[in-house]
C-alpha atoms as a PDB file:
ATOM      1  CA  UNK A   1     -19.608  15.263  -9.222  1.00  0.00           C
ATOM      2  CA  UNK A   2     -20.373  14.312 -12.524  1.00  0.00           C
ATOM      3  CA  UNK A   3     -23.266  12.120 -11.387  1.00  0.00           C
ATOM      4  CA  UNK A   4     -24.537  15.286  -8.575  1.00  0.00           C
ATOM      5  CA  UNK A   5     -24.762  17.298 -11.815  1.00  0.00           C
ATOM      6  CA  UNK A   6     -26.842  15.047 -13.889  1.00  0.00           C
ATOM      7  CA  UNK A   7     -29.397  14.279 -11.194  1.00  0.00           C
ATOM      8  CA  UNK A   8     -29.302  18.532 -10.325  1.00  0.00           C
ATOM      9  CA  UNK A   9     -30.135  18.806 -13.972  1.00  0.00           C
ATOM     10  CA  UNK A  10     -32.961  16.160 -13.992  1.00  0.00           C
ATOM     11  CA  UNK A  11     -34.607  17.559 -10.928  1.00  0.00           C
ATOM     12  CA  UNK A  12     -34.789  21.272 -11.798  1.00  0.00           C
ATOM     13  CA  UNK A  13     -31.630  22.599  -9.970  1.00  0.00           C
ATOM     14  CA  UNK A  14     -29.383  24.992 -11.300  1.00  0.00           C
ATOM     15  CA  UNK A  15     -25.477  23.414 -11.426  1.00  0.00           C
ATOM     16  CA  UNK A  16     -24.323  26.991 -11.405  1.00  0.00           C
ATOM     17  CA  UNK A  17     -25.741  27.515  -7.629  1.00  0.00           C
ATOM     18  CA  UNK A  18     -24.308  24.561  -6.831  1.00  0.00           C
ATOM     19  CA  UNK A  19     -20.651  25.212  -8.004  1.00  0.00           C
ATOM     20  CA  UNK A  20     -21.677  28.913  -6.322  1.00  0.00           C
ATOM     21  CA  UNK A  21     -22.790  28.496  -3.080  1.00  0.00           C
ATOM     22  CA  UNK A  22     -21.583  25.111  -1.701  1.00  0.00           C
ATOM     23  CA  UNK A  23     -18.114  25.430  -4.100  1.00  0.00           C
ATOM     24  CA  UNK A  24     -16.979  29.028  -4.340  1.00  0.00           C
ATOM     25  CA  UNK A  25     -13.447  28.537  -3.883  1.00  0.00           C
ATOM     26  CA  UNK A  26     -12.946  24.799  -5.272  1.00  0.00           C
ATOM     27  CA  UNK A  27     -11.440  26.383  -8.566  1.00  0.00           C
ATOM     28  CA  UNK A  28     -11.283  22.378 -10.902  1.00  0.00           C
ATOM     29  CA  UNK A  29     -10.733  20.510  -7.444  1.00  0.00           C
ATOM     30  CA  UNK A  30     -13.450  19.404  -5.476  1.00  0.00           C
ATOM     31  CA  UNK A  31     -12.356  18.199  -1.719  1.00  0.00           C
ATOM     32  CA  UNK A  32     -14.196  15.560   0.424  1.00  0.00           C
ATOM     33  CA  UNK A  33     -15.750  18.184   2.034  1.00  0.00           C
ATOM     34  CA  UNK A  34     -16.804  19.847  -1.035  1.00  0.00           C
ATOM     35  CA  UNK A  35     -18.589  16.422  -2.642  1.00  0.00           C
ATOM     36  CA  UNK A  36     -20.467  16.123   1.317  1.00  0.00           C
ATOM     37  CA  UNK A  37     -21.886  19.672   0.966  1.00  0.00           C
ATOM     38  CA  UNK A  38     -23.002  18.982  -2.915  1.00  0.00           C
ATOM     39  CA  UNK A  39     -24.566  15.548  -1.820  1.00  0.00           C
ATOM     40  CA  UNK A  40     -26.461  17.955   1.009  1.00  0.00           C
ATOM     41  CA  UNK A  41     -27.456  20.471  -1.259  1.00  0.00           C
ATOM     42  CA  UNK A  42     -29.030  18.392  -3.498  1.00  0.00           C
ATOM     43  CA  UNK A  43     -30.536  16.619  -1.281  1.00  0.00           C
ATOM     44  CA  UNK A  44     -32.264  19.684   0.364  1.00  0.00           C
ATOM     45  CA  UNK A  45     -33.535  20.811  -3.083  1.00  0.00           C
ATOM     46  CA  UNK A  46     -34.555  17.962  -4.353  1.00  0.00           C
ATOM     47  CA  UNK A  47     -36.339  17.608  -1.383  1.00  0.00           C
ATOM     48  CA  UNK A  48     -36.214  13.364  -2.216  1.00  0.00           C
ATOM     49  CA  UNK A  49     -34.450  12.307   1.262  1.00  0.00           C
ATOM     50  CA  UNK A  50     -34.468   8.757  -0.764  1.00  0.00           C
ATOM     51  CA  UNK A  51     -32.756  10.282  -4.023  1.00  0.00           C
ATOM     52  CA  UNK A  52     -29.450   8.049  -2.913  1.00  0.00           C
ATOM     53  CA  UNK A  53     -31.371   4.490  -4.472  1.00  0.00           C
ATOM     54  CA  UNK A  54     -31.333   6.205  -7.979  1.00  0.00           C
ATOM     55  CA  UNK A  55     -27.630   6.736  -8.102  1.00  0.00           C
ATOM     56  CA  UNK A  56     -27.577   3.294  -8.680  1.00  0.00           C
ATOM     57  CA  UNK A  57     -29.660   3.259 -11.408  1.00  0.00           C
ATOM     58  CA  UNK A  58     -28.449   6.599 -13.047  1.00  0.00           C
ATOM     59  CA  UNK A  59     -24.459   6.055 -12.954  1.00  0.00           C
ATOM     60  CA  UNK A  60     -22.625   4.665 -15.658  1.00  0.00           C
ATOM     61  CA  UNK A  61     -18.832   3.153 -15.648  1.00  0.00           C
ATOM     62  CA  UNK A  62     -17.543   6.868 -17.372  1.00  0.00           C
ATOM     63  CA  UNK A  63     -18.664   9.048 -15.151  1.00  0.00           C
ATOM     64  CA  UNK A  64     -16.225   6.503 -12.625  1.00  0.00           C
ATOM     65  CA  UNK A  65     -13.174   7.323 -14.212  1.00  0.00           C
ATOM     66  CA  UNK A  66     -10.660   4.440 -13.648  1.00  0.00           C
ATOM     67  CA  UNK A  67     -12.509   2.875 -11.084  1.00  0.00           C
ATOM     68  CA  UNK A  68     -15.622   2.177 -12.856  1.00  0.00           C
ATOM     69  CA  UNK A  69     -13.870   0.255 -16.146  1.00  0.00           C
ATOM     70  CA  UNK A  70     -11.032  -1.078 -13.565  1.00  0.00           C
ATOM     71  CA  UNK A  71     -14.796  -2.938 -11.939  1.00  0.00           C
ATOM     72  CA  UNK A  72     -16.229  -3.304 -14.936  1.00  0.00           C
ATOM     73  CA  UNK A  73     -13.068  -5.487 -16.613  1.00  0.00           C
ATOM     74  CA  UNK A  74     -12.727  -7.780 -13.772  1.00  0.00           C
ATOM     75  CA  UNK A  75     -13.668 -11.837 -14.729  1.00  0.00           C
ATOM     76  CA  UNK A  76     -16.130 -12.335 -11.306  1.00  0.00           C
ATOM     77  CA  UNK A  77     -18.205 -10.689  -9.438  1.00  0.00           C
ATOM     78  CA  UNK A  78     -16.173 -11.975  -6.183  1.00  0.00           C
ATOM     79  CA  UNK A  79     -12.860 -10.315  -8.208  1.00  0.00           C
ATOM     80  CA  UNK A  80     -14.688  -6.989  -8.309  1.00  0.00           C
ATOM     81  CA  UNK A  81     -15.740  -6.757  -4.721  1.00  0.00           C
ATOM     82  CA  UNK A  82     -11.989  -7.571  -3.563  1.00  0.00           C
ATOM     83  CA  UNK A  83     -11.039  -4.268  -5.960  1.00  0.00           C
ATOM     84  CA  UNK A  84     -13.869  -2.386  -5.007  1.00  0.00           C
ATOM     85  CA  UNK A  85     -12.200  -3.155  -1.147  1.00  0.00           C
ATOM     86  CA  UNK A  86      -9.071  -1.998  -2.331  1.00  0.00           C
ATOM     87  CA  UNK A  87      -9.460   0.832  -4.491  1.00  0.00           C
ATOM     88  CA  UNK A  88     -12.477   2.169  -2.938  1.00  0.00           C
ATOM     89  CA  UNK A  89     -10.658   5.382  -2.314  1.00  0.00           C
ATOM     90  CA  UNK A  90     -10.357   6.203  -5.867  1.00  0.00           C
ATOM     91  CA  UNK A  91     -14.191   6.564  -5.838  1.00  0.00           C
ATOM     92  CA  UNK A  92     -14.692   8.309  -2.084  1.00  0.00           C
ATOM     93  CA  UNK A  93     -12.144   7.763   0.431  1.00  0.00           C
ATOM     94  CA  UNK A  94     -14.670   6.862   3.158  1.00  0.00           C
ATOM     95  CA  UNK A  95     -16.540   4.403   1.357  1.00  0.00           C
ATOM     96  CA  UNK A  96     -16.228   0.883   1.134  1.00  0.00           C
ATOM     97  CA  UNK A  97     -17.513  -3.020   1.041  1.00  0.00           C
ATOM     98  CA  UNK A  98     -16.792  -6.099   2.329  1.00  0.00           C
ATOM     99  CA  UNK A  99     -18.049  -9.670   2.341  1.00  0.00           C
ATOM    100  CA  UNK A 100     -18.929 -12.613   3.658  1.00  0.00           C
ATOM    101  CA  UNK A 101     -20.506 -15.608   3.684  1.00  0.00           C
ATOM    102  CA  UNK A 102     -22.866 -16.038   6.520  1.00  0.00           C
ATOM    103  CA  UNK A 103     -24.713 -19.727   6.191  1.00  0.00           C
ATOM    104  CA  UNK A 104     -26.631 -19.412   3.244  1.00  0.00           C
ATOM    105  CA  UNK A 105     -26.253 -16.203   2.261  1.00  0.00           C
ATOM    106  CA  UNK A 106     -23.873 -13.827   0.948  1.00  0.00           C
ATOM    107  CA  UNK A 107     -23.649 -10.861   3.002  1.00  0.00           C
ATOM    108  CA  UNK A 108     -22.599  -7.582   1.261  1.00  0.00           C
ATOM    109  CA  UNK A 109     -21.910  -4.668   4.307  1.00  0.00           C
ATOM    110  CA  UNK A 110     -21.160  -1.540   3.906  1.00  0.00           C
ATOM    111  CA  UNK A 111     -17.880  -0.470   5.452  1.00  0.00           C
ATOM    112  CA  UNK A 112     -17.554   1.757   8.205  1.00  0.00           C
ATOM    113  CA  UNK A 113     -13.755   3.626   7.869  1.00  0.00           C
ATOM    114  CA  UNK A 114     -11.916   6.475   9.856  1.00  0.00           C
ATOM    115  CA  UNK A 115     -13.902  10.124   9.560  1.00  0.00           C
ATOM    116  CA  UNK A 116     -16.497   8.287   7.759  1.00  0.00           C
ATOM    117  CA  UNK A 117     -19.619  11.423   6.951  1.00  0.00           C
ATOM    118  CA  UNK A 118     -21.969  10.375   8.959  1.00  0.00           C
ATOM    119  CA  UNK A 119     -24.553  10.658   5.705  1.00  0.00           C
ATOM    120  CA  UNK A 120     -27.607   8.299   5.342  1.00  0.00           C
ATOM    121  CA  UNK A 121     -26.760   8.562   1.731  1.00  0.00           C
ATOM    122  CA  UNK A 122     -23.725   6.903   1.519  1.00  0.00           C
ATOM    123  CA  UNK A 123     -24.711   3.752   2.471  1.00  0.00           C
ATOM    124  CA  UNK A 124     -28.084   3.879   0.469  1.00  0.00           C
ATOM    125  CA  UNK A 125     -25.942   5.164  -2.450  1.00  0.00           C
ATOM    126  CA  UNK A 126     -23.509   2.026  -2.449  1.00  0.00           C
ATOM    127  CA  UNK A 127     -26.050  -1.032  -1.558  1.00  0.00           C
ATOM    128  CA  UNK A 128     -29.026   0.627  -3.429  1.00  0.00           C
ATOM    129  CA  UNK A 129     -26.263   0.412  -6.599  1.00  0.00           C
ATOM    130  CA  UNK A 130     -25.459  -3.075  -5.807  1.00  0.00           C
ATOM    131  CA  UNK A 131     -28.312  -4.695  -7.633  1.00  0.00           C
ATOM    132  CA  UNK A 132     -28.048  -2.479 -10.857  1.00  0.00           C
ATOM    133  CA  UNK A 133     -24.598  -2.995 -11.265  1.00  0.00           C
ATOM    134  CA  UNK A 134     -24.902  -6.906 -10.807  1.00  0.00           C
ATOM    135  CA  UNK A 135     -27.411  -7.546 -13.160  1.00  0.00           C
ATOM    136  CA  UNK A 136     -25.599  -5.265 -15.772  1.00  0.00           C
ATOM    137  CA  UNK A 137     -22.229  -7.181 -14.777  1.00  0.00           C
ATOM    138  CA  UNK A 138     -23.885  -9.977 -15.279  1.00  0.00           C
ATOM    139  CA  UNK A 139     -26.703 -10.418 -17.257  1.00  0.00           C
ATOM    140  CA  UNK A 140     -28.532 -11.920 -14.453  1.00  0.00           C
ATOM    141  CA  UNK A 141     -31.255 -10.638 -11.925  1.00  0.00           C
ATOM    142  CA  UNK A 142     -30.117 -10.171  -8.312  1.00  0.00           C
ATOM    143  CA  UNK A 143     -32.719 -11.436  -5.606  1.00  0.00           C
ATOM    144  CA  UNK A 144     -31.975  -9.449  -2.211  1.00  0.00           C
ATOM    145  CA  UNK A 145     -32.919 -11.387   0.825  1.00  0.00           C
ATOM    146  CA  UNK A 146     -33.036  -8.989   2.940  1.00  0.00           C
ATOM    147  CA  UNK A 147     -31.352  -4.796   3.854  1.00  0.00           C
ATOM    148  CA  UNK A 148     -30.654  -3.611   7.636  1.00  0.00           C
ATOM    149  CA  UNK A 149     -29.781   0.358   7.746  1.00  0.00           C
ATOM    150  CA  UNK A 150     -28.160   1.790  10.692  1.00  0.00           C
ATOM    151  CA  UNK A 151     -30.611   4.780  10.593  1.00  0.00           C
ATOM    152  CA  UNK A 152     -33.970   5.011  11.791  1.00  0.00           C
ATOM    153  CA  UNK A 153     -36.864   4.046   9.856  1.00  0.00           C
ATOM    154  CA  UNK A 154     -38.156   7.078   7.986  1.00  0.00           C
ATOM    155  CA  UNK A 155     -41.522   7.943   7.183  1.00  0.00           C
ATOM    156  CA  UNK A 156     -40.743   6.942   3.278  1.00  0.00           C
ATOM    157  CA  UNK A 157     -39.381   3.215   4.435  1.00  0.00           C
ATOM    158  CA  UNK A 158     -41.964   1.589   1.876  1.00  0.00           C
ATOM    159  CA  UNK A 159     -39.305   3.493  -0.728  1.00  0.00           C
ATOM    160  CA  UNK A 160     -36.872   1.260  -0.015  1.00  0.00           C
ATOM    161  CA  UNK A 161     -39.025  -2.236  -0.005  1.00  0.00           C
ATOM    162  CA  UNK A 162     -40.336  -1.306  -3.311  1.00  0.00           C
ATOM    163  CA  UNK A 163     -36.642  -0.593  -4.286  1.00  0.00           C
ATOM    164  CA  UNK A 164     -35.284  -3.631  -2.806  1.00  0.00           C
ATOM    165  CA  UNK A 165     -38.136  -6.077  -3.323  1.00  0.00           C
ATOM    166  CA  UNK A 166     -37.820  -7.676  -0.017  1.00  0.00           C
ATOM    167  CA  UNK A 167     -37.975  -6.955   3.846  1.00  0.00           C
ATOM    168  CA  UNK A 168     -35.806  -3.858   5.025  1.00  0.00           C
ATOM    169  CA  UNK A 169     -35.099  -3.248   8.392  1.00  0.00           C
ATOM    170  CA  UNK A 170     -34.058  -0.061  10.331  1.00  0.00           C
ATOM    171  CA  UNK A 171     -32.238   0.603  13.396  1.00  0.00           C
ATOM    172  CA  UNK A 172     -29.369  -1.989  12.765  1.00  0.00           C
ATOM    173  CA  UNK A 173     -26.236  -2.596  13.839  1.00  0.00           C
ATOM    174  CA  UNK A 174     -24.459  -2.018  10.393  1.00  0.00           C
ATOM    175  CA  UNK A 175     -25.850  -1.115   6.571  1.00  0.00           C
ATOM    176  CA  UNK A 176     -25.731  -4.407   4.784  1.00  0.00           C
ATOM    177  CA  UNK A 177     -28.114  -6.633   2.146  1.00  0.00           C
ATOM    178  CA  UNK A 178     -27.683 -10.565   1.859  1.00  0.00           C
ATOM    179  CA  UNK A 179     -28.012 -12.439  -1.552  1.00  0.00           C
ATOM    180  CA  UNK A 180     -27.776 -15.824  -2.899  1.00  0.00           C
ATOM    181  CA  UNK A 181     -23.941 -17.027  -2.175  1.00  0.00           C
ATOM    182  CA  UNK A 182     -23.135 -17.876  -5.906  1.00  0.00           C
ATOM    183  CA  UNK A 183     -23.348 -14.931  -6.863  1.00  0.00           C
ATOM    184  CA  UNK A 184     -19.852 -14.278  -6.035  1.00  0.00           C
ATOM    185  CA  UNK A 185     -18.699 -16.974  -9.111  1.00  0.00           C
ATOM    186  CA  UNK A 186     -20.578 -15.286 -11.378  1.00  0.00           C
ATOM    187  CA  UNK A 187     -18.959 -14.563 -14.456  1.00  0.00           C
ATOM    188  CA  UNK A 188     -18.745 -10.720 -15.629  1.00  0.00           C
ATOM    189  CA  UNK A 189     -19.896 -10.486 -19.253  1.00  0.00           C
ATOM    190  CA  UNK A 190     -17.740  -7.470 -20.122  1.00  0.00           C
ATOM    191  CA  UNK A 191     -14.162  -9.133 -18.763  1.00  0.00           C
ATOM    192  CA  UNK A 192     -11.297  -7.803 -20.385  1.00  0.00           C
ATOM    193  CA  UNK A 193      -8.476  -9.564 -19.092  1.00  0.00           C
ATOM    194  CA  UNK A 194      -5.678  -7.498 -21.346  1.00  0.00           C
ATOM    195  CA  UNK A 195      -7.732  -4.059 -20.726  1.00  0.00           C
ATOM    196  CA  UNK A 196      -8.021  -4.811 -16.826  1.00  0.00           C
ATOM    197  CA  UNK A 197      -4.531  -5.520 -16.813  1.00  0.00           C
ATOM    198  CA  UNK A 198      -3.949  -2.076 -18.148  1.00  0.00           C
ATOM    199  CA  UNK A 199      -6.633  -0.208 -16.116  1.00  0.00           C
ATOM    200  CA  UNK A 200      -5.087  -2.180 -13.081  1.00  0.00           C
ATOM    201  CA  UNK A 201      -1.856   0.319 -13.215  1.00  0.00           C
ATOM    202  CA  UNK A 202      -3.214   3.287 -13.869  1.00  0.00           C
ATOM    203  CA  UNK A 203      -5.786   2.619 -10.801  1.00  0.00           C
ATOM    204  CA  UNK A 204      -2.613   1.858  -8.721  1.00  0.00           C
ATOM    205  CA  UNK A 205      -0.346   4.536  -9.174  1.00  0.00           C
ATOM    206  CA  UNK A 206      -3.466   6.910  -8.494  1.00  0.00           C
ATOM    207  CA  UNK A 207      -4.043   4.656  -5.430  1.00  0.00           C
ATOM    208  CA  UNK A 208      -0.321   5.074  -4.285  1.00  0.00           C
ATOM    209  CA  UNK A 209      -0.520   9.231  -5.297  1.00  0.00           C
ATOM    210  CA  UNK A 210      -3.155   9.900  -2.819  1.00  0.00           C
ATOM    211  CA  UNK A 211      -2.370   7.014   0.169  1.00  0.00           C
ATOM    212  CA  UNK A 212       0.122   6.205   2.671  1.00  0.00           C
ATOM    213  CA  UNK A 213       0.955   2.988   2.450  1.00  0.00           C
ATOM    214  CA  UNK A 214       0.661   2.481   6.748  1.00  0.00           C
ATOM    215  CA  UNK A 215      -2.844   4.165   5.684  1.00  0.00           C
ATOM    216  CA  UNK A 216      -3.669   0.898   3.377  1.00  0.00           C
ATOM    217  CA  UNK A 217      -3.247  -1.296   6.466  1.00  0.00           C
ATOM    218  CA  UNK A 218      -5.113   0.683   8.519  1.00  0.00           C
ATOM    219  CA  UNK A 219      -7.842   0.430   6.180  1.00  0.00           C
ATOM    220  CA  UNK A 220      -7.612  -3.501   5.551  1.00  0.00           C
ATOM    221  CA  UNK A 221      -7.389  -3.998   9.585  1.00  0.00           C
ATOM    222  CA  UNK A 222     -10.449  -1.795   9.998  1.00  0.00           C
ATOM    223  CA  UNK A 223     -12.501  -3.545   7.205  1.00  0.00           C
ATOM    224  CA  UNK A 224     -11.304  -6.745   9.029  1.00  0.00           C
ATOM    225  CA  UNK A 225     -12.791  -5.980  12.157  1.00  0.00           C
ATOM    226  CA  UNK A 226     -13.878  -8.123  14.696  1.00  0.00           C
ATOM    227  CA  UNK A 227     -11.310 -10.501  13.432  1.00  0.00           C
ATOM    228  CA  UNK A 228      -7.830 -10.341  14.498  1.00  0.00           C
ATOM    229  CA  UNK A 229      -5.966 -10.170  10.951  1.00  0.00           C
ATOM    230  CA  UNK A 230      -2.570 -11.074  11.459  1.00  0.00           C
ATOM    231  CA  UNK A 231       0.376  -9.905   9.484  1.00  0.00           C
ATOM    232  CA  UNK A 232       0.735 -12.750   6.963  1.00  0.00           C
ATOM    233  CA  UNK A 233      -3.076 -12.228   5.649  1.00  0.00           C
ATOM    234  CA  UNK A 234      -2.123  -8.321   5.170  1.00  0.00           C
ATOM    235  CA  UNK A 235       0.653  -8.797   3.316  1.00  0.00           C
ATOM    236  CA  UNK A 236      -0.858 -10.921   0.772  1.00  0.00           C
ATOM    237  CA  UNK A 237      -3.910  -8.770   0.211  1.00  0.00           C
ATOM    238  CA  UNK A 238      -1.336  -6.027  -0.289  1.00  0.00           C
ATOM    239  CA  UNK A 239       0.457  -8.495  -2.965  1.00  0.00           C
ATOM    240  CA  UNK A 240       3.980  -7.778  -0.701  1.00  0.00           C
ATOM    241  CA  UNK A 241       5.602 -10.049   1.104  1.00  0.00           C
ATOM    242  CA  UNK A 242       5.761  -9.450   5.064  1.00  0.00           C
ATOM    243  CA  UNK A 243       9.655  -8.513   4.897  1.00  0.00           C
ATOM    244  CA  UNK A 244       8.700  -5.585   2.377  1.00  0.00           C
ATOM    245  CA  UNK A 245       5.855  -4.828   4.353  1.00  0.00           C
ATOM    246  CA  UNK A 246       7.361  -4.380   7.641  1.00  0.00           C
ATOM    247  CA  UNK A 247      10.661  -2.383   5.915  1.00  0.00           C
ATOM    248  CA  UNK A 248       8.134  -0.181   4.698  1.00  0.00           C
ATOM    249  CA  UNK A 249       5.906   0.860   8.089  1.00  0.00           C
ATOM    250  CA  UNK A 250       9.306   1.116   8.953  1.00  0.00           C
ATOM    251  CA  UNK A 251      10.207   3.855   6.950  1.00  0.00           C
ATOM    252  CA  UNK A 252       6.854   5.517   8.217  1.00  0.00           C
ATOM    253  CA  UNK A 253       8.282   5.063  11.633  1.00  0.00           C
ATOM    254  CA  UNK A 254       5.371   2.953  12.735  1.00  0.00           C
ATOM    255  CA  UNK A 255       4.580  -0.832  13.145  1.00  0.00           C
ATOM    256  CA  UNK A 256       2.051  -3.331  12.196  1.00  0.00           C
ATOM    257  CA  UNK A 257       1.259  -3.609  16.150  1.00  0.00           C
ATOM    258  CA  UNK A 258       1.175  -0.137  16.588  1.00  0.00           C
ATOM    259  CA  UNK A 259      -1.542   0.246  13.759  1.00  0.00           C
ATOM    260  CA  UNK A 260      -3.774  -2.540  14.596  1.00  0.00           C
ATOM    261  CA  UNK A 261      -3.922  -0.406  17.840  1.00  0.00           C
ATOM    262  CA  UNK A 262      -4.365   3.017  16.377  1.00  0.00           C
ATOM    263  CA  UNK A 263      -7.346   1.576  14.640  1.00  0.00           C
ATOM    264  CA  UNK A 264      -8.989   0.284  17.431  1.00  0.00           C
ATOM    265  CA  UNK A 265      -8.814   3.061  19.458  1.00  0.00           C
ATOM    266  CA  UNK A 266     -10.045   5.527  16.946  1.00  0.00           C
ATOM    267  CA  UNK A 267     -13.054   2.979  16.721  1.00  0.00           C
ATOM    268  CA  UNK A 268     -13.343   2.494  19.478  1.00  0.00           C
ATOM    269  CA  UNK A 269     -13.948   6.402  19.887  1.00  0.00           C
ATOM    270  CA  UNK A 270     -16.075   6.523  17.208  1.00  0.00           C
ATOM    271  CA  UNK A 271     -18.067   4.086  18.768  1.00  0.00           C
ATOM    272  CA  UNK A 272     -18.698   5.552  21.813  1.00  0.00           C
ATOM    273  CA  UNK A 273     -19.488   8.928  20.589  1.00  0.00           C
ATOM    274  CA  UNK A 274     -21.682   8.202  17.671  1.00  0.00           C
ATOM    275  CA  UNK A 275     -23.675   5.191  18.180  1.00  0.00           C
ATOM    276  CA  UNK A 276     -25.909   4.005  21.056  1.00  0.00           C
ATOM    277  CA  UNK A 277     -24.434   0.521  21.206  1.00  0.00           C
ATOM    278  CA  UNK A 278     -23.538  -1.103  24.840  1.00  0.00           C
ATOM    279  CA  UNK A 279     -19.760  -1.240  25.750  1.00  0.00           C
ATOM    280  CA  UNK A 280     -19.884  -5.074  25.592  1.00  0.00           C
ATOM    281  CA  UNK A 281     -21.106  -4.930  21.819  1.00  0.00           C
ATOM    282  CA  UNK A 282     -17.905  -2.295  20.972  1.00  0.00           C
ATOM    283  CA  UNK A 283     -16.196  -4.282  22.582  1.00  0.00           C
ATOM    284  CA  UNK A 284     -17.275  -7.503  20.327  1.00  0.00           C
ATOM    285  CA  UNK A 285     -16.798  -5.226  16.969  1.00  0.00           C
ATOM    286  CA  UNK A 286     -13.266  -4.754  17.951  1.00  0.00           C
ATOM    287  CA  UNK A 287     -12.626  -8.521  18.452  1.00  0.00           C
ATOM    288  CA  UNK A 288     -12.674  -8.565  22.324  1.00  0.00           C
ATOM    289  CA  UNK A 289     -14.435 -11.620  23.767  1.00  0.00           C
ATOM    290  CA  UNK A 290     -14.872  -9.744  27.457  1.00  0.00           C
ATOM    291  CA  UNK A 291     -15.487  -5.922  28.370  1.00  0.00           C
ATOM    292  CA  UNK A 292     -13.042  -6.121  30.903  1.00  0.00           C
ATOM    293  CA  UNK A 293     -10.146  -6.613  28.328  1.00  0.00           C
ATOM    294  CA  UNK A 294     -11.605  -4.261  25.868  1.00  0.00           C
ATOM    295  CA  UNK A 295     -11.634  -1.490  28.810  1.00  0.00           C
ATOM    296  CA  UNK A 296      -8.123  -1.911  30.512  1.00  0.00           C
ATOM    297  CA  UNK A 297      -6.651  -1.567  26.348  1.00  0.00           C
ATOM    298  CA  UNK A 298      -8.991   1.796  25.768  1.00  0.00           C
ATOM    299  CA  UNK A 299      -7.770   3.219  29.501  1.00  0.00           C
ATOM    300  CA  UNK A 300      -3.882   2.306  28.237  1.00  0.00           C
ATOM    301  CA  UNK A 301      -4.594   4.172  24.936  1.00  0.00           C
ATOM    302  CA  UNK A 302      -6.394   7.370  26.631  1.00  0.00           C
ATOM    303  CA  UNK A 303      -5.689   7.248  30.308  1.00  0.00           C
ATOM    304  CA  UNK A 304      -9.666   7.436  30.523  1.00  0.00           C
ATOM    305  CA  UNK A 305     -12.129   4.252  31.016  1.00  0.00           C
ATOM    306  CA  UNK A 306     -14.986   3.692  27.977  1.00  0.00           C
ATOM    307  CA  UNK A 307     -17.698   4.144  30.348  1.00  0.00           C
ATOM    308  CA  UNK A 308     -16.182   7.742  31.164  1.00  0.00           C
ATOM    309  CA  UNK A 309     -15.739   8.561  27.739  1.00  0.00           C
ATOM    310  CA  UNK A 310     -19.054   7.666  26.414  1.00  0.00           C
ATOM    311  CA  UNK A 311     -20.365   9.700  29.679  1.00  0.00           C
END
């Protein structure tokens, strides 16, 4: 919010009609909901559809609270994306990266997770920050590739190349940039190892005050997709070993089986209902080689076959 008040400021906007007509009732708490309406709202009066590429350039680690020094402190750029995977929530509990190397490039997506606002600005908001943050991490220039958005190409796209220096498509399958791969051993030039350490708890015990832990494995299965994470892999992202792990969804009264499916199906839902993509390619994002498996497993989990349900 403290960000959405800066750039209301810059732009002309009053904060107080902010706080009174999209927040009337927040009191000092601002909900999900209330930080999707602000984005909106700004957005509308601003009238600057592409105003998400200059959060990136605007925000600084403070107005981040713990997350911004806790990414900030870490010793590689490759350390910070892992936290930024796990600790995302401490910045917007729908938001979220992950990585990987595809040939030669470094692929940087952005994350698709459950009730995920289905905002344009999210996703410009997190890869447009991407290069500004690097090059302050680390002293060095990122060169982009090339950007894919999952939205259609608007009638401002040349925004974005200028932005981006490089080719940006539209109409994607998923919001993503690619970079050189060594980026990821970069060295951060503000690593702290005794402050990180320190930052490190405080950003856990938030972490832990606002999250389930069966809703941790949800997320890492999700931001796994189309791979078929097994247990072992989960437990050591979560630093646990599987023992603790399963005691623990057991306490819940669930199971690592019975989550892996749970987040499938509500993908697999959100699949069908928000994006024009063929069964056969939903059925590839959730790790099925063949339709025909994916749609017996989505008729066991709703009694109805995907073809019906996207209908």
């Amino acid at each position: 919010m403290n960000l959405i008040e800066d750039l209301a400021l810059s732009s002309g906007l009053s904060v107080d009609e902010l706080y009174q007509s999209i927040l009337p009732d927040s009191g000092n708490v601002v909900t999900v909901k209330g930080l999707d309406d602000a984005v909106r709202w700004l957005l509308s009066g601003t009238k600057k559809p592409w105003l998400a590429l200059e959060f990136g350039q605007r925000i600084n680690y403070q107005q981040l609270d713990v997350f911004g020094p806790l990414i900030a402190s870490c010793g590689t750029i490759k350390e910070a994306l892992e936290l930024f995977q796990k600790y995302h929530q401490l910045l917007h509990p729908y938001l979220g990266l992950a990585y990987s190397i595809e040939g030669q490039s470094l692929c940087i997506r952005y994350s698709i997770f459950e009730n995920q606002p289905d905002e344009v600005f999210y996703a410009e908001a997190i890869l447009g920050s991407i290069p500004v943050w690097g090059q302050r991490l680390t002293g060095e220039s990122l060169k982009i590739k090339q950007v894919a958005f999952r939205h259609s190409k608007p009638f401002y796209a040349e925004k974005y190349r200028e932005y981006f220096k490089c080719e940006v498509l539209f109409d994607q399958e998923f919001d993503a940039l690619w970079l050189e791969p060594h980026l990821l051993s970069l060295p951060i030039l503000s690593a702290s190892p005794g402050y990180h350490s320190k930052i490190k708890e405080q950003a856990q015990t938030q972490l832990q005050s606002i999250e389930t832990f069966s809703g941790e494995i949800k997320r890492i299965i999700r931001c796994s997709l189309p791979d078929d994470i097994g247990v072992e892999k989960v437990a050591r992202t979560l630093n646990c070993s599987e023992r603790t792990m399963q005691r623990k969804l057991a306490e819940e009264k669930t199971s690592f089986k019975a989550l892996k499916q749970e987040v499938r199906k509500l993908v697999a839902i959100e699949l069908l209902e928000t994006t024009s993509l063929s069964i056969e390619k939903i059925a590839f994002r959730l790790g099925y080689e063949q339709r025909t498996s994916f749609a017996v497993a989505f008729l066991r989990w709703t009694g109805v076959k995907p073809t019906n349900w996207k209908r």
